[in-house]
Protein backbone atom coordinates (compact mmCIF):
# COMPACT_ATOMS: atom_id res chain seq x y z
CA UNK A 1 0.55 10.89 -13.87
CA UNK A 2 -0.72 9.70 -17.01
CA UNK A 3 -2.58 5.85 -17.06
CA UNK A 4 -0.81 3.76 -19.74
CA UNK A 5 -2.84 1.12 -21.09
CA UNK A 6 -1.01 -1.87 -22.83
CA UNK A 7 -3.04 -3.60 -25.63
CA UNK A 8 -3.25 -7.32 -26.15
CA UNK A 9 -5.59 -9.32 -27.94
CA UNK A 10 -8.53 -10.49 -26.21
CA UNK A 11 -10.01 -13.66 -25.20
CA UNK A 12 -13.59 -14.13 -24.48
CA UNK A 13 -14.45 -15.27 -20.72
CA UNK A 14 -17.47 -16.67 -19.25
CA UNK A 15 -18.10 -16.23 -15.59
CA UNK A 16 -21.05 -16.21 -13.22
CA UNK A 17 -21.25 -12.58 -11.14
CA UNK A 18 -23.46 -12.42 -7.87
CA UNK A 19 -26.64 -9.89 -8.97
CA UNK A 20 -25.26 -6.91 -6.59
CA UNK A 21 -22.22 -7.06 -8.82
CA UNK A 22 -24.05 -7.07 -12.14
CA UNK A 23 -26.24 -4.72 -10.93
CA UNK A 24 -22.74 -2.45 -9.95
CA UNK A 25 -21.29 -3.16 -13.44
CA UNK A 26 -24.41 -1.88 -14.79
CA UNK A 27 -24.94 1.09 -13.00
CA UNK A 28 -21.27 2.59 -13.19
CA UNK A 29 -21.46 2.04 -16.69
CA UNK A 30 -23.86 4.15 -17.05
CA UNK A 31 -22.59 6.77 -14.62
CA UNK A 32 -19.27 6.68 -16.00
CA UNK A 33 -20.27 6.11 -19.55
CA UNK A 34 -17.60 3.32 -19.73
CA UNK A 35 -18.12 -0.19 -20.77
CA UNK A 36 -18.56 -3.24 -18.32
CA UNK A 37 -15.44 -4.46 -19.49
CA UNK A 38 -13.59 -1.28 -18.71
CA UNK A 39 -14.77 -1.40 -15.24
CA UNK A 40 -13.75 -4.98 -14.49
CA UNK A 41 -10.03 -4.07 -16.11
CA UNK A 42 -9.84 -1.01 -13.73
CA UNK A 43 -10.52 -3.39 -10.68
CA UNK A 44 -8.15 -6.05 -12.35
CA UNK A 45 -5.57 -3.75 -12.56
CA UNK A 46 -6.00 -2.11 -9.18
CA UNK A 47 -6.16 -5.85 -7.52
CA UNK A 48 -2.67 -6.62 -9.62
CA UNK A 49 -1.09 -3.35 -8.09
CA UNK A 50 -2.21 -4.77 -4.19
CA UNK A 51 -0.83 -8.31 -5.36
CA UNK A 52 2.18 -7.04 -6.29
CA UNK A 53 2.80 -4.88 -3.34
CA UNK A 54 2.14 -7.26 -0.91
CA UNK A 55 4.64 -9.66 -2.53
CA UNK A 56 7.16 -7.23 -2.69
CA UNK A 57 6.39 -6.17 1.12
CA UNK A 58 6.67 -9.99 2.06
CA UNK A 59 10.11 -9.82 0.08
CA UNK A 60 11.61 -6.85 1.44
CA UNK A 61 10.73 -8.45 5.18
CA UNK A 62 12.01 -11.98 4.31
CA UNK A 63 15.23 -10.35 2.58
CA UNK A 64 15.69 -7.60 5.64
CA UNK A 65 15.33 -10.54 8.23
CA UNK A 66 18.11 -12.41 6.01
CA UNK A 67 19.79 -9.38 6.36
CA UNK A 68 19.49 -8.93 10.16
CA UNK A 69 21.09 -12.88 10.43
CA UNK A 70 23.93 -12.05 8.23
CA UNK A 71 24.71 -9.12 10.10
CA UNK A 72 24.71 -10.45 13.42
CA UNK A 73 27.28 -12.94 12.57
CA UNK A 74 29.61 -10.28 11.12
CA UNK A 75 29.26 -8.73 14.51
CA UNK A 76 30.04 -11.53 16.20
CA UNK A 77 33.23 -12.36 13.98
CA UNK A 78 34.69 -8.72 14.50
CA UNK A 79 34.51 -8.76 17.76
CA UNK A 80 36.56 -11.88 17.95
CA UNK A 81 38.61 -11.77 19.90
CA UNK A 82 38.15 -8.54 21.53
CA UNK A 83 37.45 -7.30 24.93
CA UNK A 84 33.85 -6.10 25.49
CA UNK A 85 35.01 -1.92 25.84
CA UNK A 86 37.53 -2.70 22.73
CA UNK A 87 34.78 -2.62 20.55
């Protein structure tokens, strides 16, 4: 499966790392032969995957326990009237 990237213009960003971190960032770079930046987006974009999953996994179980409601009512409105073996 190829990686598509999508382009936008960039914004500069200032932020503080812990020195492990910088010290990661550095290394890998080098490893890799990949800027810092490059690294961060890969995490970014692996984190945004996991966000997104879990929201849709949170989603599905709020929409199947919906479901689960709706679909004991229907039971209980088709077997109006009936005898317990009639259904």
């Amino acid at each position: 499966m190829s990686e598509e990237r999508v382009e936008y213009g960039t914004k500069p960003a200032q932020f503080r790392l812990p020195q492990w971190a910088h010290e990661f960032l550095v290394r890998e770079s080098a490893e890799l032969q990949i800027t810092k930046t490059d690294i961060v987006l890969r995490a970014l974009e692996e984190y945004r995957r996991q966000r997104s999953d879990e929201l849709l996994g949170r989603e599905y179980a709020q929409t199947a326990a919906e479901d689960r409601v709706h679909a004991q009512a229907w039971d209980a409105t088709l077997k109006d009237g009936l005898e317990s073996g009639e259904w």
